[in-house]
Every structure is written in structure tokens, then in C-alpha cells.
C-alpha atoms as a PDB file:
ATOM      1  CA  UNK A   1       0.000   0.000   0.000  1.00  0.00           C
ATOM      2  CA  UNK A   2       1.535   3.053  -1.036  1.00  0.00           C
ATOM      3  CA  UNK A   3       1.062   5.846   1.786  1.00  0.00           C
ATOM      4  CA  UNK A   4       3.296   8.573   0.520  1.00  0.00           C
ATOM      5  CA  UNK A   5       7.011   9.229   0.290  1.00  0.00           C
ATOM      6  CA  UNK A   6       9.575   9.738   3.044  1.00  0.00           C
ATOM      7  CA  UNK A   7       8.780  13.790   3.204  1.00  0.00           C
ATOM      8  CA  UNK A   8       5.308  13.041   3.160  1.00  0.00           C
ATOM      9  CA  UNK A   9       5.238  10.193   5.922  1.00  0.00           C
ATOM     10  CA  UNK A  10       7.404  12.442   8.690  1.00  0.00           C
ATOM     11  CA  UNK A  11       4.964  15.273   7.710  1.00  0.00           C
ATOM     12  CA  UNK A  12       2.278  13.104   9.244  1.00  0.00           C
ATOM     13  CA  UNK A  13       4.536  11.702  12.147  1.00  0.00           C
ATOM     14  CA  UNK A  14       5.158  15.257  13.013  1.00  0.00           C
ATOM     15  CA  UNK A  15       1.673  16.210  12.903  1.00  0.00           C
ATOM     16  CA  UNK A  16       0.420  13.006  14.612  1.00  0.00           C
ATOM     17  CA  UNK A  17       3.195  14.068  17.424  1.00  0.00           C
ATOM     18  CA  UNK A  18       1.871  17.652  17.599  1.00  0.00           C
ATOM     19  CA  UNK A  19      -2.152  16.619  18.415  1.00  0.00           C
ATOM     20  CA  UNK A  20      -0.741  14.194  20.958  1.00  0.00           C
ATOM     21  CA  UNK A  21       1.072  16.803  22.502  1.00  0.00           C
ATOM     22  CA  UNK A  22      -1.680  19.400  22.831  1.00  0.00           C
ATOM     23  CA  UNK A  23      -4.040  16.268  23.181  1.00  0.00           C
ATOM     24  CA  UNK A  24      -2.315  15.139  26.413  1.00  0.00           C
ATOM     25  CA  UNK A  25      -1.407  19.029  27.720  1.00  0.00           C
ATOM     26  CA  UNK A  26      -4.825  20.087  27.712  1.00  0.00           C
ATOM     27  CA  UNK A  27      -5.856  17.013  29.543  1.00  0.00           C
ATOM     28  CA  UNK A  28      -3.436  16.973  32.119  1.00  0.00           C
ATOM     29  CA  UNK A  29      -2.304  13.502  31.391  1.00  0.00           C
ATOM     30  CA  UNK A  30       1.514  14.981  31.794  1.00  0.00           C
ATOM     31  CA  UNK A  31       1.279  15.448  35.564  1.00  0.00           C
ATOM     32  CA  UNK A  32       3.225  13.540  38.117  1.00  0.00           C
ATOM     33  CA  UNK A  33      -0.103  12.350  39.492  1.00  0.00           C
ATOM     34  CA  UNK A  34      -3.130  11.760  37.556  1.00  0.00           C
ATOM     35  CA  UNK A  35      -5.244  14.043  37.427  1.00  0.00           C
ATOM     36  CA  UNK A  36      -3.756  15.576  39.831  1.00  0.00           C
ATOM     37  CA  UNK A  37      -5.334  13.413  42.708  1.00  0.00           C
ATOM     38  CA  UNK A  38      -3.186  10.428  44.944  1.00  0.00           C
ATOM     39  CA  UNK A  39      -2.374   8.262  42.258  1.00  0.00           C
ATOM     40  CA  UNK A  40       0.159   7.741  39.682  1.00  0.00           C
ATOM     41  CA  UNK A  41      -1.344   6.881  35.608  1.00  0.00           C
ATOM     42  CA  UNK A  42      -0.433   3.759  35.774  1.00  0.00           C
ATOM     43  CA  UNK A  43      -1.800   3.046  39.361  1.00  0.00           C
ATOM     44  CA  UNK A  44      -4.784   5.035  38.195  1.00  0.00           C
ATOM     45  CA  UNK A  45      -4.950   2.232  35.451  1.00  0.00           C
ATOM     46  CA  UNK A  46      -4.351  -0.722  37.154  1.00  0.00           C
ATOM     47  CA  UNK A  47      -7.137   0.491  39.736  1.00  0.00           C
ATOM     48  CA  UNK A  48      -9.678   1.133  36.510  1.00  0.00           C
ATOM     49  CA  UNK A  49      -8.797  -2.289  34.989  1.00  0.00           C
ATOM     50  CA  UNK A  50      -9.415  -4.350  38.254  1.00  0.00           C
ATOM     51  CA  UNK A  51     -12.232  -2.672  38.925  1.00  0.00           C
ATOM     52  CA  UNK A  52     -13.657  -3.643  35.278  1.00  0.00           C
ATOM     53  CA  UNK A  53     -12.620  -6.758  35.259  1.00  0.00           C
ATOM     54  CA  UNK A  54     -13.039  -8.556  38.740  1.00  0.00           C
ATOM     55  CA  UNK A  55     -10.969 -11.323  39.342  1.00  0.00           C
ATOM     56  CA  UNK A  56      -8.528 -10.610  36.995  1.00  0.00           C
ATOM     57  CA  UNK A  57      -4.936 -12.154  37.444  1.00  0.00           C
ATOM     58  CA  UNK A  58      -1.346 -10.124  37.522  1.00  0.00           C
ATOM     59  CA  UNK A  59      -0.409 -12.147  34.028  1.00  0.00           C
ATOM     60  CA  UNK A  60      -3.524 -10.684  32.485  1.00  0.00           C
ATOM     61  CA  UNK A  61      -2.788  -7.142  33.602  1.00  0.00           C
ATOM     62  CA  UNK A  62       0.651  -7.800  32.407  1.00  0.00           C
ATOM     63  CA  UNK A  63      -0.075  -8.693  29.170  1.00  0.00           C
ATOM     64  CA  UNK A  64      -2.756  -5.557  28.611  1.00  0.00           C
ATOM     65  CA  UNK A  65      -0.691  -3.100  30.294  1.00  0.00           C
ATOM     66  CA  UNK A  66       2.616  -4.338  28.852  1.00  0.00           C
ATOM     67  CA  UNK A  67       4.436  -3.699  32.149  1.00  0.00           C
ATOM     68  CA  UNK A  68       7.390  -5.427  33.383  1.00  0.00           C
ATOM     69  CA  UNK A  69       6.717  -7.877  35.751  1.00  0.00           C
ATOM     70  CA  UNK A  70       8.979  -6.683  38.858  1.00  0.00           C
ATOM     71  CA  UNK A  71       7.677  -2.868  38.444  1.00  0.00           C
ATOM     72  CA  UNK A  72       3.523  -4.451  38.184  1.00  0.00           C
ATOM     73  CA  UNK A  73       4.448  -6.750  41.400  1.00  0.00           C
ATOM     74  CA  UNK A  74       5.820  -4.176  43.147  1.00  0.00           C
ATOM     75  CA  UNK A  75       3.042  -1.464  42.472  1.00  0.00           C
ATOM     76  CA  UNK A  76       0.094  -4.363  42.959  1.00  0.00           C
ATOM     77  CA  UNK A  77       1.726  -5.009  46.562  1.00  0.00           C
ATOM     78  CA  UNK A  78       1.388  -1.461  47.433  1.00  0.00           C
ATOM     79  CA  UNK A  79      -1.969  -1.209  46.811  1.00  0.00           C
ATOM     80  CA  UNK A  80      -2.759  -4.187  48.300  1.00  0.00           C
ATOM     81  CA  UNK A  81      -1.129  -2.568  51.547  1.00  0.00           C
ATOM     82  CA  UNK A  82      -3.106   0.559  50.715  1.00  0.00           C
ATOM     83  CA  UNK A  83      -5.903  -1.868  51.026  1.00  0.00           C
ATOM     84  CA  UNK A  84      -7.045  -0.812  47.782  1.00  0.00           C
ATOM     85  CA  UNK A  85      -6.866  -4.259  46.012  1.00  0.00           C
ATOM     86  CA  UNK A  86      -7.973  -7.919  47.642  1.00  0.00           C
ATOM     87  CA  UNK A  87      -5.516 -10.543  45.954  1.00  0.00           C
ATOM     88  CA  UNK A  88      -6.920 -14.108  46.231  1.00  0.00           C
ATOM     89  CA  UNK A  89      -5.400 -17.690  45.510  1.00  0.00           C
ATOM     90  CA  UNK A  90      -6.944 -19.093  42.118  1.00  0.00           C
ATOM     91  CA  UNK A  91      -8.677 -22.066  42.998  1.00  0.00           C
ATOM     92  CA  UNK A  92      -7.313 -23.477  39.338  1.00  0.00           C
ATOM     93  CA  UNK A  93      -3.623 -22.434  39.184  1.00  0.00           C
ATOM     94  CA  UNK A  94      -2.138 -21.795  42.620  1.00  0.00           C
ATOM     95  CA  UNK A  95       0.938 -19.603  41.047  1.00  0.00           C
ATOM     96  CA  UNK A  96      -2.232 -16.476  40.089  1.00  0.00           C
ATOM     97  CA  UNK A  97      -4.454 -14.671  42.402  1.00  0.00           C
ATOM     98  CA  UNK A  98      -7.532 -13.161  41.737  1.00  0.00           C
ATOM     99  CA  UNK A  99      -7.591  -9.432  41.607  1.00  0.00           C
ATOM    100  CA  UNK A 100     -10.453  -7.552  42.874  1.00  0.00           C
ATOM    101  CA  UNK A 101     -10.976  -3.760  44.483  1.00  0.00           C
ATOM    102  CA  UNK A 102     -12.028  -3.606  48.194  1.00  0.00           C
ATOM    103  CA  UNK A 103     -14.792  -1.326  48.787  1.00  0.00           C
ATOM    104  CA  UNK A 104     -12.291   1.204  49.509  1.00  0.00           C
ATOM    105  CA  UNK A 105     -10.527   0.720  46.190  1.00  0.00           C
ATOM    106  CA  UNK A 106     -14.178   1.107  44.610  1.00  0.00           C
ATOM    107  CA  UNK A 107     -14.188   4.695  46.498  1.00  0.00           C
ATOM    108  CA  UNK A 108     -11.589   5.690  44.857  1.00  0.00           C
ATOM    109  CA  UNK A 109     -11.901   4.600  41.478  1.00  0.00           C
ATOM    110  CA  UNK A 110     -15.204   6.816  41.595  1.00  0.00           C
ATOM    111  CA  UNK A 111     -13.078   9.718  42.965  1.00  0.00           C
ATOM    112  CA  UNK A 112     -11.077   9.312  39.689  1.00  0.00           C
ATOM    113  CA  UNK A 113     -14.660   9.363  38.033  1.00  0.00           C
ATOM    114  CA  UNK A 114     -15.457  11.891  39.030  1.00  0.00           C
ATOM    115  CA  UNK A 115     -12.223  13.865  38.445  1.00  0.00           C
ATOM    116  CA  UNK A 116     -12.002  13.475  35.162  1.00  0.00           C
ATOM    117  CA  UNK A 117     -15.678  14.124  34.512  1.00  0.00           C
ATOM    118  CA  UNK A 118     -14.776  17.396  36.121  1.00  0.00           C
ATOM    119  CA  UNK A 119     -11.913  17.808  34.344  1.00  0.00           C
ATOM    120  CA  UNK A 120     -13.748  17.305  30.778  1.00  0.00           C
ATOM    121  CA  UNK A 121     -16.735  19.131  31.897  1.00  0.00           C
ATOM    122  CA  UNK A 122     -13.841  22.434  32.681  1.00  0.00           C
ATOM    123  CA  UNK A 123     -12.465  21.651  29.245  1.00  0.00           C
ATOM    124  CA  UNK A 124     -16.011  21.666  27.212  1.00  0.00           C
ATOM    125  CA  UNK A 125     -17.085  24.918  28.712  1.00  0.00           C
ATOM    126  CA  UNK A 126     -14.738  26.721  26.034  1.00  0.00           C
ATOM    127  CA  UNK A 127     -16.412  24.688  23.076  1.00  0.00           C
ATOM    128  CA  UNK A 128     -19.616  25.422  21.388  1.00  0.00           C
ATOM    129  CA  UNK A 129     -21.878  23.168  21.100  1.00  0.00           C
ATOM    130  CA  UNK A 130     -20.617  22.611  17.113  1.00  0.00           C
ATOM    131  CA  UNK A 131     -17.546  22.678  17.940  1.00  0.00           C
ATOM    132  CA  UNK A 132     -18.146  20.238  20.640  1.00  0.00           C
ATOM    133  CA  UNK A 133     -19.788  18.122  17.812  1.00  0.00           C
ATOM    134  CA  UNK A 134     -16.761  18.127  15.829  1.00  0.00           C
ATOM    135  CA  UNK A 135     -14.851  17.236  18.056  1.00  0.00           C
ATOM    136  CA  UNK A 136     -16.487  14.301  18.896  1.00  0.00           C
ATOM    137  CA  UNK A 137     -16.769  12.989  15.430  1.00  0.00           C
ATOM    138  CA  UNK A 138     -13.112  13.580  14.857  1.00  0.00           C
ATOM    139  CA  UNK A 139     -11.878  11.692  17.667  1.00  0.00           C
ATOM    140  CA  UNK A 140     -14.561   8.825  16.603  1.00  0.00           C
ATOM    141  CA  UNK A 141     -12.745   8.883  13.057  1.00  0.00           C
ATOM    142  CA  UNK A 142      -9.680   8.736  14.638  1.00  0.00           C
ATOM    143  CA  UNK A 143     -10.477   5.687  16.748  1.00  0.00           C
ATOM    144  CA  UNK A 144     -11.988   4.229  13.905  1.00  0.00           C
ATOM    145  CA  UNK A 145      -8.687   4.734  11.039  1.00  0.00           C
ATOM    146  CA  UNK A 146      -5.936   3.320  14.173  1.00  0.00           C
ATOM    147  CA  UNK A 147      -8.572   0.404  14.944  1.00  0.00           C
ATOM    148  CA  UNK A 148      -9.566  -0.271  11.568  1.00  0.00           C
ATOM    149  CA  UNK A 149      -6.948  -3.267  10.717  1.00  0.00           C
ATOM    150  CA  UNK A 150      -7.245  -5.031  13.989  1.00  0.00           C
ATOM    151  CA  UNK A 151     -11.121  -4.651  14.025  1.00  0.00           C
ATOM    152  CA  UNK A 152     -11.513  -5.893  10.431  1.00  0.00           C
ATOM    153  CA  UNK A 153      -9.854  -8.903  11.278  1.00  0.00           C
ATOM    154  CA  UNK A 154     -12.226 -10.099  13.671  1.00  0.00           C
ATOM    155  CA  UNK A 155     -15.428 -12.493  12.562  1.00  0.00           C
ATOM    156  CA  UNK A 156     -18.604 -13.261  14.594  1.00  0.00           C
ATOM    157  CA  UNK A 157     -19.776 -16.966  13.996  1.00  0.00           C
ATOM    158  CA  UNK A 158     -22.575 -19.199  15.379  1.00  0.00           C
ATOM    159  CA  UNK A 159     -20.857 -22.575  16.183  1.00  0.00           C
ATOM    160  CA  UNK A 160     -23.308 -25.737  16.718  1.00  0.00           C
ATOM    161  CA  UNK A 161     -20.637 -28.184  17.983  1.00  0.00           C
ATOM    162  CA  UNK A 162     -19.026 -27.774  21.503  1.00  0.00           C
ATOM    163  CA  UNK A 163     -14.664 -28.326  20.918  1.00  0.00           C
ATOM    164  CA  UNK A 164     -11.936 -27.370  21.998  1.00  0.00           C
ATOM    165  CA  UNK A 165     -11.683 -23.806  20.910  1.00  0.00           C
ATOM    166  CA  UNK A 166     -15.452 -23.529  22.847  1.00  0.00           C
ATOM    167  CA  UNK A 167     -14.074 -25.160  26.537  1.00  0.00           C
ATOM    168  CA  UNK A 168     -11.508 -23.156  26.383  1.00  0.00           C
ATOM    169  CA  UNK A 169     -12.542 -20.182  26.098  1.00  0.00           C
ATOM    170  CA  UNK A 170     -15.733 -21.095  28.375  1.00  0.00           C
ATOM    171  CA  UNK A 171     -12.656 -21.689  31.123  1.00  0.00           C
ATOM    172  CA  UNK A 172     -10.875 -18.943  30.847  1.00  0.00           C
ATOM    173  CA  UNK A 173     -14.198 -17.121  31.445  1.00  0.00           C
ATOM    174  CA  UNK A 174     -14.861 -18.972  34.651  1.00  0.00           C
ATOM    175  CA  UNK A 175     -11.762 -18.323  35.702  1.00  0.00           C
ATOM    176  CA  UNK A 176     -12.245 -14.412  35.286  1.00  0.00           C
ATOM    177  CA  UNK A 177     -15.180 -14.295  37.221  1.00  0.00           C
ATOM    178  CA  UNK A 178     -15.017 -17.165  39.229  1.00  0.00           C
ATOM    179  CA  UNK A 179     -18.308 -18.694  38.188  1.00  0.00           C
ATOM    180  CA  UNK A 180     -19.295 -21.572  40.480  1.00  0.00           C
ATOM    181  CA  UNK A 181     -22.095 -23.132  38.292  1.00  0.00           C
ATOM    182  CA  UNK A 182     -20.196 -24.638  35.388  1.00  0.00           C
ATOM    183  CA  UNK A 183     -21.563 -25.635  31.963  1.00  0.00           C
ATOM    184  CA  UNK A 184     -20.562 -29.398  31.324  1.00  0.00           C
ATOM    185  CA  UNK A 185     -19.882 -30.512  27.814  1.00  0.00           C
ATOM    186  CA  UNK A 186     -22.499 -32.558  27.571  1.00  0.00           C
ATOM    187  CA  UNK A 187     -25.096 -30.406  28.746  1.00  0.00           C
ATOM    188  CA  UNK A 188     -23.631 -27.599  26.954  1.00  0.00           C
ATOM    189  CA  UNK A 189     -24.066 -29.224  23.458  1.00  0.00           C
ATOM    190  CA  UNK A 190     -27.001 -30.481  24.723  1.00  0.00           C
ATOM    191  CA  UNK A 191     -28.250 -26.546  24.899  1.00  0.00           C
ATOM    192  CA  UNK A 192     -26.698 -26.112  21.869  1.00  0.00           C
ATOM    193  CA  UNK A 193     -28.707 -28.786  19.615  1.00  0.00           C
ATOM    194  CA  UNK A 194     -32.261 -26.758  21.263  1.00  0.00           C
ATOM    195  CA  UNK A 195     -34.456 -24.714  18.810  1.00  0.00           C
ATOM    196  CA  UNK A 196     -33.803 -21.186  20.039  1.00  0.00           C
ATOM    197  CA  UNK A 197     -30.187 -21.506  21.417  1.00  0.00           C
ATOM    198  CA  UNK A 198     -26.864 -21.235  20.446  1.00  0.00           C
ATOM    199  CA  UNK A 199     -23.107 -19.963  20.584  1.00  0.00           C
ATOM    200  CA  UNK A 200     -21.100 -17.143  19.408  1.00  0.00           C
ATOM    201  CA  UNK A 201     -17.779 -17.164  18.637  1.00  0.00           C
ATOM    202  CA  UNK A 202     -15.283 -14.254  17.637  1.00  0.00           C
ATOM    203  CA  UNK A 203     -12.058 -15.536  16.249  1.00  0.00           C
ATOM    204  CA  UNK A 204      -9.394 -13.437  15.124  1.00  0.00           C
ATOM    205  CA  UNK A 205      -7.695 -15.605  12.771  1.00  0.00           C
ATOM    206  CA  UNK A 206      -8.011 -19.018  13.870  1.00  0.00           C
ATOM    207  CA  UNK A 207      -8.027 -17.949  17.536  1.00  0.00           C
ATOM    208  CA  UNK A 208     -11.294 -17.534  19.706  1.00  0.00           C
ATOM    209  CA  UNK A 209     -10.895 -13.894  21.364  1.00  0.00           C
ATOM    210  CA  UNK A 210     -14.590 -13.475  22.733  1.00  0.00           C
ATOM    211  CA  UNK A 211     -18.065 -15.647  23.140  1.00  0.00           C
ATOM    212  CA  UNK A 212     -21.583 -15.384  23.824  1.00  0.00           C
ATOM    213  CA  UNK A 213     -24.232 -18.121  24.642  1.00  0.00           C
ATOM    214  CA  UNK A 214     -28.077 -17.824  23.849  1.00  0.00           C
ATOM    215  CA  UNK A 215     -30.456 -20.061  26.270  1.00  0.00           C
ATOM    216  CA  UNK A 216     -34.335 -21.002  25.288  1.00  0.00           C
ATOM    217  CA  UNK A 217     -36.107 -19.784  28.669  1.00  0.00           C
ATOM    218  CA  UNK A 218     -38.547 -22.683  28.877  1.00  0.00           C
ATOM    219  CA  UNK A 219     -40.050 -20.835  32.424  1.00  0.00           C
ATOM    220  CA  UNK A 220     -40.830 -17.592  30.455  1.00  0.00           C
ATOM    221  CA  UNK A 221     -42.870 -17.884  27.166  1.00  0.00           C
ATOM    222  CA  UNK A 222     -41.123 -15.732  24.565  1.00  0.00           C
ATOM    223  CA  UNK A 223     -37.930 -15.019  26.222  1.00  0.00           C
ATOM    224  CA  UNK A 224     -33.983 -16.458  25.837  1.00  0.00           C
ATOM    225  CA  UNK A 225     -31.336 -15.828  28.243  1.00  0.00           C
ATOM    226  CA  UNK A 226     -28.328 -14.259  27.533  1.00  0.00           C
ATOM    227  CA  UNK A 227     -25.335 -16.378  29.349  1.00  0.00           C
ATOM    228  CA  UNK A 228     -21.019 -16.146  28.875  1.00  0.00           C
ATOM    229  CA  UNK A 229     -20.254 -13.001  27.447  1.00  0.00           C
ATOM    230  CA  UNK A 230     -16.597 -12.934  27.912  1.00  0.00           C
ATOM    231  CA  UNK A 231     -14.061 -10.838  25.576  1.00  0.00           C
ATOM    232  CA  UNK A 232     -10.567 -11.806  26.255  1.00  0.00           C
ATOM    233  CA  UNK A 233      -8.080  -8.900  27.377  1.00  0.00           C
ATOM    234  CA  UNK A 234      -6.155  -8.209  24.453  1.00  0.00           C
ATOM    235  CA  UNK A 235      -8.905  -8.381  22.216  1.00  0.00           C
ATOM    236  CA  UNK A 236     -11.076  -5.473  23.861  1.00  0.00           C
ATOM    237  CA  UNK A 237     -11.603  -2.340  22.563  1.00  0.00           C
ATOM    238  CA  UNK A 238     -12.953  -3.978  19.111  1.00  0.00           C
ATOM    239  CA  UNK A 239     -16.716  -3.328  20.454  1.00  0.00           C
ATOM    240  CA  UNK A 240     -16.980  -6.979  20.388  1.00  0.00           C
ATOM    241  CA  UNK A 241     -19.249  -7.328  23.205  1.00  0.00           C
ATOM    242  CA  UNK A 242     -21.911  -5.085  21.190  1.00  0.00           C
ATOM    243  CA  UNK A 243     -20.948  -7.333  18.028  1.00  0.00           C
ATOM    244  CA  UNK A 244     -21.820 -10.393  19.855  1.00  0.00           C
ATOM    245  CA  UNK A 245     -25.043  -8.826  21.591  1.00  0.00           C
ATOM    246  CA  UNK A 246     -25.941  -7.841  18.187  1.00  0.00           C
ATOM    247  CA  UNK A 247     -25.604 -11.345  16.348  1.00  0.00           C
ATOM    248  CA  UNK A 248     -27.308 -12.807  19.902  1.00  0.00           C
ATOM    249  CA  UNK A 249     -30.582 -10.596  19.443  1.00  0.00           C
ATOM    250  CA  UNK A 250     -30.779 -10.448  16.001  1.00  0.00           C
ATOM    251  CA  UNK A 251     -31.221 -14.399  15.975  1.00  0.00           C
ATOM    252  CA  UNK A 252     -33.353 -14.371  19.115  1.00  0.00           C
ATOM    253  CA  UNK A 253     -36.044 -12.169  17.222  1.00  0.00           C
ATOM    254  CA  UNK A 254     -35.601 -14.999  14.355  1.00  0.00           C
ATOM    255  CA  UNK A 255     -36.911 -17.165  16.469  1.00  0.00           C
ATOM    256  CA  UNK A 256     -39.725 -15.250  17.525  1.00  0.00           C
ATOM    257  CA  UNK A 257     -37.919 -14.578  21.145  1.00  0.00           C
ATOM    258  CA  UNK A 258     -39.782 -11.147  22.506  1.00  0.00           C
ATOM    259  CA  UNK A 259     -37.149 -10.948  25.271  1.00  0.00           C
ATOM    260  CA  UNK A 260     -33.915 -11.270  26.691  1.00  0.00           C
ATOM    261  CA  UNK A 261     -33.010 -12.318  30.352  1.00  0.00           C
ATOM    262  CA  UNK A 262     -29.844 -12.415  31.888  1.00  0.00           C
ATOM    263  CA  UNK A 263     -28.511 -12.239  35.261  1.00  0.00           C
ATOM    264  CA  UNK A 264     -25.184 -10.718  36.845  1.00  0.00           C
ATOM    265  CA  UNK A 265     -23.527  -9.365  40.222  1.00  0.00           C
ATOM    266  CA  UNK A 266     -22.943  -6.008  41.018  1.00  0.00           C
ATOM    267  CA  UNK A 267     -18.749  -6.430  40.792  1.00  0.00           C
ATOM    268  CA  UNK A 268     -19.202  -6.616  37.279  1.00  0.00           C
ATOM    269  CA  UNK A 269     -19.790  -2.921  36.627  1.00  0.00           C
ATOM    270  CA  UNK A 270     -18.399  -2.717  33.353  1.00  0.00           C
ATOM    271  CA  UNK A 271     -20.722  -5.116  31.967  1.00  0.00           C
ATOM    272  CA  UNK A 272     -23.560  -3.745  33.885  1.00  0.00           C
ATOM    273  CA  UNK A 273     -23.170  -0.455  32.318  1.00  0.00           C
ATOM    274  CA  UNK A 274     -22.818  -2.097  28.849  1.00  0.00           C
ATOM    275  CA  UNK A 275     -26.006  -3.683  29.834  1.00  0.00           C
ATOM    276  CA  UNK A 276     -27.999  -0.229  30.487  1.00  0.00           C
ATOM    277  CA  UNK A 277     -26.616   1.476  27.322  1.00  0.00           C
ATOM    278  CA  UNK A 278     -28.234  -1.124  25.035  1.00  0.00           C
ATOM    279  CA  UNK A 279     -31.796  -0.846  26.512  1.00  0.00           C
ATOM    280  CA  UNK A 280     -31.644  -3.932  29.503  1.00  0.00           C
ATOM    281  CA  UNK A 281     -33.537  -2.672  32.561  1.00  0.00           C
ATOM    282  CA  UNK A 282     -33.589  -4.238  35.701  1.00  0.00           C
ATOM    283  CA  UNK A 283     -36.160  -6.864  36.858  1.00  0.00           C
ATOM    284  CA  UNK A 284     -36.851  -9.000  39.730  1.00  0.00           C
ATOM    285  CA  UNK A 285     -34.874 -12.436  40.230  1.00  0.00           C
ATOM    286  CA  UNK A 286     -36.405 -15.519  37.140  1.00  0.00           C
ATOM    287  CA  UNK A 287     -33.553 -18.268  38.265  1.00  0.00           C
ATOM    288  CA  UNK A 288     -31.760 -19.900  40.867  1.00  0.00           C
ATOM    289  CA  UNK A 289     -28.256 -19.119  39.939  1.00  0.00           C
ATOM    290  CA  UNK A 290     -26.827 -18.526  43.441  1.00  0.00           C
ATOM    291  CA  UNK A 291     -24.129 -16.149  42.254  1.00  0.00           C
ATOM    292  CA  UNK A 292     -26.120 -13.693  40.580  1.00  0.00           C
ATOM    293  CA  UNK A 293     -27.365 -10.291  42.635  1.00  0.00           C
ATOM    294  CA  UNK A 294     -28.648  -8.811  39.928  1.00  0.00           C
ATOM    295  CA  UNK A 295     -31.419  -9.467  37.237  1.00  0.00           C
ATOM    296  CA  UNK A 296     -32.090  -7.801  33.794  1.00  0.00           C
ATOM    297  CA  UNK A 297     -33.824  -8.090  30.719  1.00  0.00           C
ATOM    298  CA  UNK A 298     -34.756  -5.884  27.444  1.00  0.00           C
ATOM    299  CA  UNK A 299     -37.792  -6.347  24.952  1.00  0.00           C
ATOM    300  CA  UNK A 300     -35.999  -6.765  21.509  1.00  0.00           C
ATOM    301  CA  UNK A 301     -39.974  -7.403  19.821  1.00  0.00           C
END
């Protein structure tokens, strides 16, 4: 692909380098501390990742964050003194622990919130409102041209047959949020080979990065359950959970499904939020699923 010659190409660099600058300036991101509050960025991050992604596991945080090992050890134990993070012994590999935020590491990654709400809100008061609107699209398009060859990469695909690819990335998704109730393979397929349910895959490549599984409610007339949405680490940031919701409700109304159930607990705030932008509201308990503290569910007639 031909994108220009060498004057042309360190033009754009240099330009590229000069938004980031004033990008990064006006938001403060060059402070000591972030935002200018008690934490570093990168303690800041580790705090927002945990937080999204209870139970998480040093290796996986490693692998996201790209940090060296000793230096993410090191700043992991000091929140953990801070009492900011609760570190737990995996159950399946005794060399991980789970990650999760106390409830004073949930205070303060709503501080941060908050701050940078603030911070944004302080910022937008300069733009108009068309402005404003520009500037959203532009950072959309942006997004959208640096994401654009990993994204296009990535295929949704209903799968029938439970394998490999399927238990494995049904266990790693255990793992991350320590489920208790298992699916075994035999009463997964079993689900599987049901009118009205069924599995979705994303693979990039040949490798299974996210999944989604569609349950026949036979207590509620009209209605599937939405069960093991799970998009690995490295692979978010694709909008794959929406992708996967998408393909999920899309073949639910096939079917003639008027709505969707599904059930959570209220650690998983990320997905929770997820949840509430795409229309699920929440709804009193429909199963027995011991884990689960929350219940939602979204008419998609």
C-alpha cells in the first residue's frame, strides 16, 4: 500500500506528534499524578482495569498493560497494603491470584470518576456546542482509522458443535469471574442442539478472542437468556461485546424470542453499564443461579 514518500510520511509523524502533545497538555495527562489526585497513571490504570474486570490475574494485567513484571508486582503489593486491592489464591492455578478492588478501592476509582468528569466538563465549557460536535466525530474517526486493521480482522460466527476452541474459552471465562455453576460438555451441546439456542464465537484468525451463549427460557414464554459473554483482554476495545449482543438478538427475534433475560452481580460494573446502554432494565430475580445479585432483561420485539 503506497502511503506517501519519506517527506510526506514524517509530515504526518510530526503532525500526529503535535495533536498528541496538545491532546495530552490540555488534559493533564503529563502530571506527576493523575489528574492531579493520589495516584500515579499507571496506578490510576491498574485500579480502573481491576475494577472492570473482577478477578482478573497479575499475568492478564501484564499482558494488557505491557508492564514489566517486577515494576507491576511491586506497584500491585502497594496497593494491596493501601488496602485498595484484595488478591486471592486461584482455585485453578495456585501460582495467580484473583484481583479484585475492596470497597475502599471502589471509592476511589469513583473519585477518579469523578475527576475526570470534572476535568472534561472544565475543558467543554470553552467549546460550542458545534464545535463540541466536531470534536467528537473527529476523535470517533480517529479511533476508527488506528482500529480499523485489527477490528476488520475479527469475525462473529454461530458454532453448533461444543470443541476445543469452545471449553476453552468457556474456562478462561470462569476463571475471570469465578463462576461456580459450570456448563458441562455434555449439557452444553445439549443446549446447543435446542431450537432457540446457540453460541457465538469471535475468532481473530483461527483464535477464539470473545463468546456469547443464547439459552431457550422454557419458564418464560417468549424469552432467551443471555449467558457467557466474555471478551478476552487483548482483544477489547474492538466493540466486540456489542458485536456479539448484536448477532445474539438479532437471531433471538428470528426465532420469535420477545425478550432477553440475563442475570449478573454487582462487581461486574463494566458489563452492567454495557447492559444499560443497550436498553436492559432491571427486573426481579427468574432463576436460581446462586451467584447472581442482579437481574435484567430488554424487549428486543
Amino acid at each position: 500500500m503506497n502511503v506517501g514518500t519519506g517527506v510526506e510520511i514524517a509530515e504526518q509523524i510530526a503532525a500526529v506528534r503535535e495533536f498528541n502533545r496538545f491532546y495530552t497538555a490540555r488534559l493533564g495527562l503529563l502530571r506527576r499524578r493523575h489528574l492531579d489526585g493520589e495516584f500515579s497513571l499507571t496506578e490510576a490504570r491498574l485500579l480502573y482495569e481491576i475494577g472492570a474486570n473482577p478477578a482478573t490475574t497479575a499475568s492478564t494485567l501484564r499482558e494488557t498493560l505491557e508492564l514489566d513484571a517486577g515494576y507491576l508486582s511491586r506497584l500491585l503489593a502497594a496497593l494491596s497494603t493501601r488496602r485498595l486491592v484484595r488478591r486471592t489464591a486461584s482455585t485453578a492455578d495456585g501460582r495467580e491470584k484473583h484481583l479484585t478492588l475492596t470497597a475502599t478501592g471502589e471509592k476511589a476509582v469513583a473519585r477518579l470518576n469523578a475527576l475526570s468528569t470534572k476535568q472534561l466538563q472544565e475543558m467543554l465549557a470553552e467549546v460550542n456546542i458545534r464545535d463540541r460536535d466536531a470534536l467528537v466525530a473527529s476523535l470517533s474517526n480517529v479511533r476508527r482509522i488506528l482500529s480499523r486493521d485489527q477490528g476488520s480482522e475479527i469475525r462473529i460466527e454461530r458454532v453448533k458443535t461444543v470443541d476445543d476452541a469452545v471449553l476453552a474459552i468457556l474456562e478462561e471465562y470462569y476463571e475471570a469471574v469465578a463462576v461456580v455453576q459450570r456448563d458441562r460438555p455434555g449439557s452444553l451441546q445439549q443446549m446447543l442442539d435446542e431450537p432457540g439456542s446457540g453460541m457465538w464465537l469471535a475468532r481473530r484468525g483461527d483464535v477464539v478472542v470473545a463468546c456469547v451463549v443464547l439459552r431457550r427460557l422454557k419458564s418464560i414464554a417468549h424469552a432467551g437468556e443471555c449467558k457467557r459473554l466474555y471478551v478476552k483482554p487483548a482483544a477489547r476495545g474492538n466493540h466486540l461485546a456489542a458485536r456479539l449482543l448484536d448477532a445474539l438478538e438479532d437471531f433471538a427475534r428470528s426465532e420469535g424470542m420477545k425478550w432477553i433475560y440475563l442475570d449478573s452481580y454487582d462487581d461486574l460494573k463494566a458489563a452492567i453499564a454495557l447492559y444499560e446502554r443497550r436498553g436492559y432494565q432491571r427486573c426481579k430475580r427468574y432463576n436460581d443461579n446462586p451467584q447472581a445479585t442482579l437481574f435484567m432483561r430488554k424487549r428486543i420485539a
